[in-house]
PDB file of N, CA and C in Angstrom:
ATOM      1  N   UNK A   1     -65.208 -11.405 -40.906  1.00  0.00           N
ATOM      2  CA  UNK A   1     -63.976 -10.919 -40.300  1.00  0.00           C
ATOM      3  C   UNK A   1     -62.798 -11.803 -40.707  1.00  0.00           C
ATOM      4  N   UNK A   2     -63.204 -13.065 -40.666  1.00  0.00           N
ATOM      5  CA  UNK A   2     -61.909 -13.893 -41.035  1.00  0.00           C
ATOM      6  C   UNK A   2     -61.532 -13.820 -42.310  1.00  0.00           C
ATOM      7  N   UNK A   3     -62.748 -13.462 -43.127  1.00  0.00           N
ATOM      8  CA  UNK A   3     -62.349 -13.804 -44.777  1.00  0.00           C
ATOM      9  C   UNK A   3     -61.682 -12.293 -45.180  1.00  0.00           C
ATOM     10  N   UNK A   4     -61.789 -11.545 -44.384  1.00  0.00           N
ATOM     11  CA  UNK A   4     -61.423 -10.001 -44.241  1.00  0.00           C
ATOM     12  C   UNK A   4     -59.968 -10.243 -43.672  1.00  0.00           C
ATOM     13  N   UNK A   5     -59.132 -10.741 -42.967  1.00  0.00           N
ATOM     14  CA  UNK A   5     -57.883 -11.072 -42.652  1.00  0.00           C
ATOM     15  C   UNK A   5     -57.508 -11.490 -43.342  1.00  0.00           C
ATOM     16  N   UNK A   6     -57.841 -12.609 -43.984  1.00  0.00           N
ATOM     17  CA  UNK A   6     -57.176 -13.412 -45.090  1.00  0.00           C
ATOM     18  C   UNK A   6     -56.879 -12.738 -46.242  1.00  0.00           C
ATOM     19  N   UNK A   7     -57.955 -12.068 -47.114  1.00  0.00           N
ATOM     20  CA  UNK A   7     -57.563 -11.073 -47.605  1.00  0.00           C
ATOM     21  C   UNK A   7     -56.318  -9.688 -47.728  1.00  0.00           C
ATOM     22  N   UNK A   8     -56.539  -9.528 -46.430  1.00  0.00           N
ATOM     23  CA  UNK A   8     -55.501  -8.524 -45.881  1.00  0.00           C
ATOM     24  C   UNK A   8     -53.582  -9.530 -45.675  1.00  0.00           C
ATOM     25  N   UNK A   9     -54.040 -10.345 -45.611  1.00  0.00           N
ATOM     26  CA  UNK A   9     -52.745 -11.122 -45.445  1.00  0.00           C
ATOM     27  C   UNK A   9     -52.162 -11.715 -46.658  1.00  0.00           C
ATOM     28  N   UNK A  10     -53.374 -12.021 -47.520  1.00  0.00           N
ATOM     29  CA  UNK A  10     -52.824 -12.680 -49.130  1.00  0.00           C
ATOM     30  C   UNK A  10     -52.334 -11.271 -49.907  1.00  0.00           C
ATOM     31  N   UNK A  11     -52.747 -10.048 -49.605  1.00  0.00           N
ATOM     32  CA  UNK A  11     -52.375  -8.796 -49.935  1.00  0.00           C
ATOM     33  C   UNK A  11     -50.926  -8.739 -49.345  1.00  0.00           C
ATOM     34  N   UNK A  12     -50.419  -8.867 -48.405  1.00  0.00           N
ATOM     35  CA  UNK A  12     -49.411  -8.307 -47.870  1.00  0.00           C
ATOM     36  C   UNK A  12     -48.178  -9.771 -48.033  1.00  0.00           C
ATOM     37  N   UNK A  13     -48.735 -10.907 -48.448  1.00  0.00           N
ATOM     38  CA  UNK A  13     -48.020 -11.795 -49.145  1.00  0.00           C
ATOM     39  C   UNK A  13     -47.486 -11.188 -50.366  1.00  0.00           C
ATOM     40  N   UNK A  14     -48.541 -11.037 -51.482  1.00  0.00           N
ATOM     41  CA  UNK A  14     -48.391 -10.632 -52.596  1.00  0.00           C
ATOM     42  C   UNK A  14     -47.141  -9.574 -52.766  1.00  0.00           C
ATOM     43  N   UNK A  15     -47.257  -8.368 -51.751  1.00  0.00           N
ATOM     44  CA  UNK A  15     -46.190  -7.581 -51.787  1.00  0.00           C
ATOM     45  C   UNK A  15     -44.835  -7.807 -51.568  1.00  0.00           C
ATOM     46  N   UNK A  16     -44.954  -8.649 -50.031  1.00  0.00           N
ATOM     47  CA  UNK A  16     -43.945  -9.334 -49.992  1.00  0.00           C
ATOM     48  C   UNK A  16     -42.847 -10.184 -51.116  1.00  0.00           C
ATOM     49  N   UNK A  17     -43.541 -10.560 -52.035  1.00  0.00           N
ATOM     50  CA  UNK A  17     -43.472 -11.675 -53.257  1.00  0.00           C
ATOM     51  C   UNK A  17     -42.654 -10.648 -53.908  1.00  0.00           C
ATOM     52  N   UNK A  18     -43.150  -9.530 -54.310  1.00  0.00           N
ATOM     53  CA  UNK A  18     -43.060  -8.614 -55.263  1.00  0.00           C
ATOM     54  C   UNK A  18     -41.826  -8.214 -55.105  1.00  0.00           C
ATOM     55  N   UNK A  19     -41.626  -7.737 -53.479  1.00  0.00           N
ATOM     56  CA  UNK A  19     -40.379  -6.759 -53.335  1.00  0.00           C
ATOM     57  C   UNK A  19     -39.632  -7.543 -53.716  1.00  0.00           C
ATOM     58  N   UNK A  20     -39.517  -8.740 -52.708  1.00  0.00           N
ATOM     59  CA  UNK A  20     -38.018  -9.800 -53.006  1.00  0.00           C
ATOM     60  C   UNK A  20     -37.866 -10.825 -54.443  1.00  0.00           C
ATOM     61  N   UNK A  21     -39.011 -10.500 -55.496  1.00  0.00           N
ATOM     62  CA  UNK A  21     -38.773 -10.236 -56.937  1.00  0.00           C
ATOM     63  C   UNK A  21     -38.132  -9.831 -57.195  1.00  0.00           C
ATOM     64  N   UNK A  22     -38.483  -8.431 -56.744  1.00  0.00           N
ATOM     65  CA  UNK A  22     -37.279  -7.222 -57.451  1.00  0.00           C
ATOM     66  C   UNK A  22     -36.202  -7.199 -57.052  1.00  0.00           C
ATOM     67  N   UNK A  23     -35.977  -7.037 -55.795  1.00  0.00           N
ATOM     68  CA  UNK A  23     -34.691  -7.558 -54.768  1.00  0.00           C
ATOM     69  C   UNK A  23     -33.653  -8.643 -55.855  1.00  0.00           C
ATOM     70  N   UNK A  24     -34.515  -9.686 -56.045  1.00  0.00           N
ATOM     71  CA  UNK A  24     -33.122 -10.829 -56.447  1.00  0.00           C
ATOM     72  C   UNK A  24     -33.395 -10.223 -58.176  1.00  0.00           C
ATOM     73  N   UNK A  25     -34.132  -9.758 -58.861  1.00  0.00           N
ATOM     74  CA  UNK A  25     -33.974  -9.005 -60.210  1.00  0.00           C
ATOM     75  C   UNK A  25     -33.011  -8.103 -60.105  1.00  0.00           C
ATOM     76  N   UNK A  26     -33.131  -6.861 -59.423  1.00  0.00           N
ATOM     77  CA  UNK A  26     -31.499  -6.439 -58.986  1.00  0.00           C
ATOM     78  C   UNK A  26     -30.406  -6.786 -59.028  1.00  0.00           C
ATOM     79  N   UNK A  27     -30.421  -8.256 -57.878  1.00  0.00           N
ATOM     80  CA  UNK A  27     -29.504  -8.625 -57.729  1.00  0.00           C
ATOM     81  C   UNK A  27     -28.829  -8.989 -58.887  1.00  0.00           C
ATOM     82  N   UNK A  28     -29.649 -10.027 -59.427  1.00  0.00           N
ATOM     83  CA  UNK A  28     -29.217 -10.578 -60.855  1.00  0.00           C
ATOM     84  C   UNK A  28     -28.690  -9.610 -61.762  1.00  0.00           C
ATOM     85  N   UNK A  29     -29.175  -8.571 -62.097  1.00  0.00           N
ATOM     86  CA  UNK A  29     -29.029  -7.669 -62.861  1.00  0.00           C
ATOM     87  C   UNK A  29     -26.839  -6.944 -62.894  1.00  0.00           C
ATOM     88  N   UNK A  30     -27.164  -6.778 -61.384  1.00  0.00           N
ATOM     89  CA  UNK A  30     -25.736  -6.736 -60.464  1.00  0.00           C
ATOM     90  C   UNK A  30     -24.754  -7.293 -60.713  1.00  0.00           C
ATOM     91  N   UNK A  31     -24.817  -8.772 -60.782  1.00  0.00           N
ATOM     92  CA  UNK A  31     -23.685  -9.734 -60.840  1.00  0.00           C
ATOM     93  C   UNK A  31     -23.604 -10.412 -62.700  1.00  0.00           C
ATOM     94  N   UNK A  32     -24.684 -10.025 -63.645  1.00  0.00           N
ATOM     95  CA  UNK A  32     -24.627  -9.660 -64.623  1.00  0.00           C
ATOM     96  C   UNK A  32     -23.379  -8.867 -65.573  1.00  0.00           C
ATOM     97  N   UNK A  33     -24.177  -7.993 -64.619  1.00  0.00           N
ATOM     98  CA  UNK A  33     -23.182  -6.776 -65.379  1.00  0.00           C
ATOM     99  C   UNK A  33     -21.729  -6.741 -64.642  1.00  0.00           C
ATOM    100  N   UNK A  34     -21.352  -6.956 -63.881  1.00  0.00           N
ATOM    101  CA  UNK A  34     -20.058  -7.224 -63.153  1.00  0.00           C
ATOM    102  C   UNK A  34     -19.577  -8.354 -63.988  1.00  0.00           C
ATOM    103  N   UNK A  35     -19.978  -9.981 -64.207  1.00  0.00           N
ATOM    104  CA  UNK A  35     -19.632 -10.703 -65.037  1.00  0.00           C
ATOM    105  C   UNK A  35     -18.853 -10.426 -66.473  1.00  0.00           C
ATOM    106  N   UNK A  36     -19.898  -9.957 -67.107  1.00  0.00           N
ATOM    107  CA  UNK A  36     -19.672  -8.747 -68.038  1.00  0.00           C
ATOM    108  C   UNK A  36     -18.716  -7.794 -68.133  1.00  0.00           C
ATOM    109  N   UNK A  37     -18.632  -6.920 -66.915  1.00  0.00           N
ATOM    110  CA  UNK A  37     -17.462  -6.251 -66.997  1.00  0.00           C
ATOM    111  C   UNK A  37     -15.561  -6.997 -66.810  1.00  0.00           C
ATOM    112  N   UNK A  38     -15.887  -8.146 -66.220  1.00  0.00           N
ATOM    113  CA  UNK A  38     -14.963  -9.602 -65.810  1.00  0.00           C
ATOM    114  C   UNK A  38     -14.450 -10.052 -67.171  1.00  0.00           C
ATOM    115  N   UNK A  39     -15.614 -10.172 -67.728  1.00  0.00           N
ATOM    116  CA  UNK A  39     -14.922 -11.143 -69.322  1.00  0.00           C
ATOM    117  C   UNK A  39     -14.614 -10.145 -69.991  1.00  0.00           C
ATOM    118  N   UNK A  40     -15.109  -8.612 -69.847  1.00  0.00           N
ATOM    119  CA  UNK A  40     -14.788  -7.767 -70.708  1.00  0.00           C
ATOM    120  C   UNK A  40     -13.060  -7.417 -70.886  1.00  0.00           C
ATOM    121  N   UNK A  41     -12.910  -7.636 -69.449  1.00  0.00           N
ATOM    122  CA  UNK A  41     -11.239  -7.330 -68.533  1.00  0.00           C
ATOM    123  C   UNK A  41     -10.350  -8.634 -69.492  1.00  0.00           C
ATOM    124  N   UNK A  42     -10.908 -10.039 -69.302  1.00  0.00           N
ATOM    125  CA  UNK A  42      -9.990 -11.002 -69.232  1.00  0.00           C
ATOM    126  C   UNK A  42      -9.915 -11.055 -71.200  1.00  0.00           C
ATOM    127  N   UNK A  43     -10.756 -10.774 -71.964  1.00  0.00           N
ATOM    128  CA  UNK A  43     -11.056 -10.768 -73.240  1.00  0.00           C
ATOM    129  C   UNK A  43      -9.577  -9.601 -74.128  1.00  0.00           C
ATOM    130  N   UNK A  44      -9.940  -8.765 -73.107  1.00  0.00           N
ATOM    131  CA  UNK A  44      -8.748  -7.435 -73.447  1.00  0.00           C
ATOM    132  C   UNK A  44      -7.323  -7.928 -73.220  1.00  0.00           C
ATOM    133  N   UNK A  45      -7.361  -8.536 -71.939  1.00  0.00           N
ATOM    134  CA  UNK A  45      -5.635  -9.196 -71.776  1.00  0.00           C
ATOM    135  C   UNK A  45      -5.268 -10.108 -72.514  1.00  0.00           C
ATOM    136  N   UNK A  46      -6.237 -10.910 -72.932  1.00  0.00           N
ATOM    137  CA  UNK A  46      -5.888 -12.009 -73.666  1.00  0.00           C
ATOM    138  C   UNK A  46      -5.528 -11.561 -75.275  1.00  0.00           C
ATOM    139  N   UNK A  47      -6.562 -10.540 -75.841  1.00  0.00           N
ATOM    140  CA  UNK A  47      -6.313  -9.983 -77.041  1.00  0.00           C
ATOM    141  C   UNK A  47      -4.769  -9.096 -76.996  1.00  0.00           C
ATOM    142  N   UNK A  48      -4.604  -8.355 -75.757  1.00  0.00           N
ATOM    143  CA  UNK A  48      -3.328  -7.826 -75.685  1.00  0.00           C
ATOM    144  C   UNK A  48      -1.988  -8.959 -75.924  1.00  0.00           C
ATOM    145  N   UNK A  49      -2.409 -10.433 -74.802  1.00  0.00           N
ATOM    146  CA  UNK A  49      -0.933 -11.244 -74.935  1.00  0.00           C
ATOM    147  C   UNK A  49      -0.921 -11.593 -76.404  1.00  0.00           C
ATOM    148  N   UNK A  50      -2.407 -12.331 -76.992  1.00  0.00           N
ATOM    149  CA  UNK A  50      -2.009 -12.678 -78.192  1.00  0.00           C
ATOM    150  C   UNK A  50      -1.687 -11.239 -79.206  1.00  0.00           C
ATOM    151  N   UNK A  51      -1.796 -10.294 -79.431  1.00  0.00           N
ATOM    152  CA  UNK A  51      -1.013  -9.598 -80.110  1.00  0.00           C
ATOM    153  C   UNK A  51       0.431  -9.080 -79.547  1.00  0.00           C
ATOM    154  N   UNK A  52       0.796  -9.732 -78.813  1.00  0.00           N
ATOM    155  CA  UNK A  52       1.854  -9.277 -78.153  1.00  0.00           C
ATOM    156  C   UNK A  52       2.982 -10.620 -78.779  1.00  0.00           C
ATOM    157  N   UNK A  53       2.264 -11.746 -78.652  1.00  0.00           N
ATOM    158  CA  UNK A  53       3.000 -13.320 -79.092  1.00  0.00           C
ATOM    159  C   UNK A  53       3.103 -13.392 -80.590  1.00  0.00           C
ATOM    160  N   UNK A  54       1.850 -12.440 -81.315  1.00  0.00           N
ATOM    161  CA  UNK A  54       1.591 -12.118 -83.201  1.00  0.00           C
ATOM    162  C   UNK A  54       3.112 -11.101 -82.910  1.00  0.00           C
ATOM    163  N   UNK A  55       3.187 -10.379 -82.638  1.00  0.00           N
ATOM    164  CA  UNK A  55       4.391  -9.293 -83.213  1.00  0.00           C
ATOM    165  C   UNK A  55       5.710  -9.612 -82.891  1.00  0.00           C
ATOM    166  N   UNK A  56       5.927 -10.322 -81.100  1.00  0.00           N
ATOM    167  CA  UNK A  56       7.251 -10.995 -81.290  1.00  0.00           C
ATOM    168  C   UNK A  56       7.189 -12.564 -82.136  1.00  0.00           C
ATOM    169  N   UNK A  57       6.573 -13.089 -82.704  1.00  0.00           N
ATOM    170  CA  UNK A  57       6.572 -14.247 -83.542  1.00  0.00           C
ATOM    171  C   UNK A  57       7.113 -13.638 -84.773  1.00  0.00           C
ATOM    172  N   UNK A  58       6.672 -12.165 -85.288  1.00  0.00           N
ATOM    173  CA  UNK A  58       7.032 -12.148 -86.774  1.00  0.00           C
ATOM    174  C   UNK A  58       8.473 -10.723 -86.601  1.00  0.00           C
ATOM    175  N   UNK A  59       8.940 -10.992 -85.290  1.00  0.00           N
ATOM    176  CA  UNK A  59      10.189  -9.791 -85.081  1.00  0.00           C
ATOM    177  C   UNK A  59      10.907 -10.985 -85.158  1.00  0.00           C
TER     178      UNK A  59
END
């Protein structure tokens, strides 16, 4: 009976483990791609000022 609980409990560990794996894999995944979309933003403004500083430099 006991080795029969234990069982049943290292099982329901295991799952436990699993979900909040995936949980913070998500998460990660989440703040990834938001990052990503962040540098994508600040990469564009910056390419905009410096072609903006290239064309009034040579006006």
């Amino acid at each position: 009976m006991v080795l029969k609980d234990l069982g049943k409990h290292q099982e329901n560990l295991r799952k436990d483990l699993g979900t909040v794996l995936k949980d913070l894999g998500e998460r990660l995944g989440n703040i990834l791609e938001t990052s990503g979309n962040d540098l994508e933003m600040v990469l564009k403004t910056l390419g905009n000022s410096l072609g903006k500083a290239i064309v009034d430099a040579v006006l």
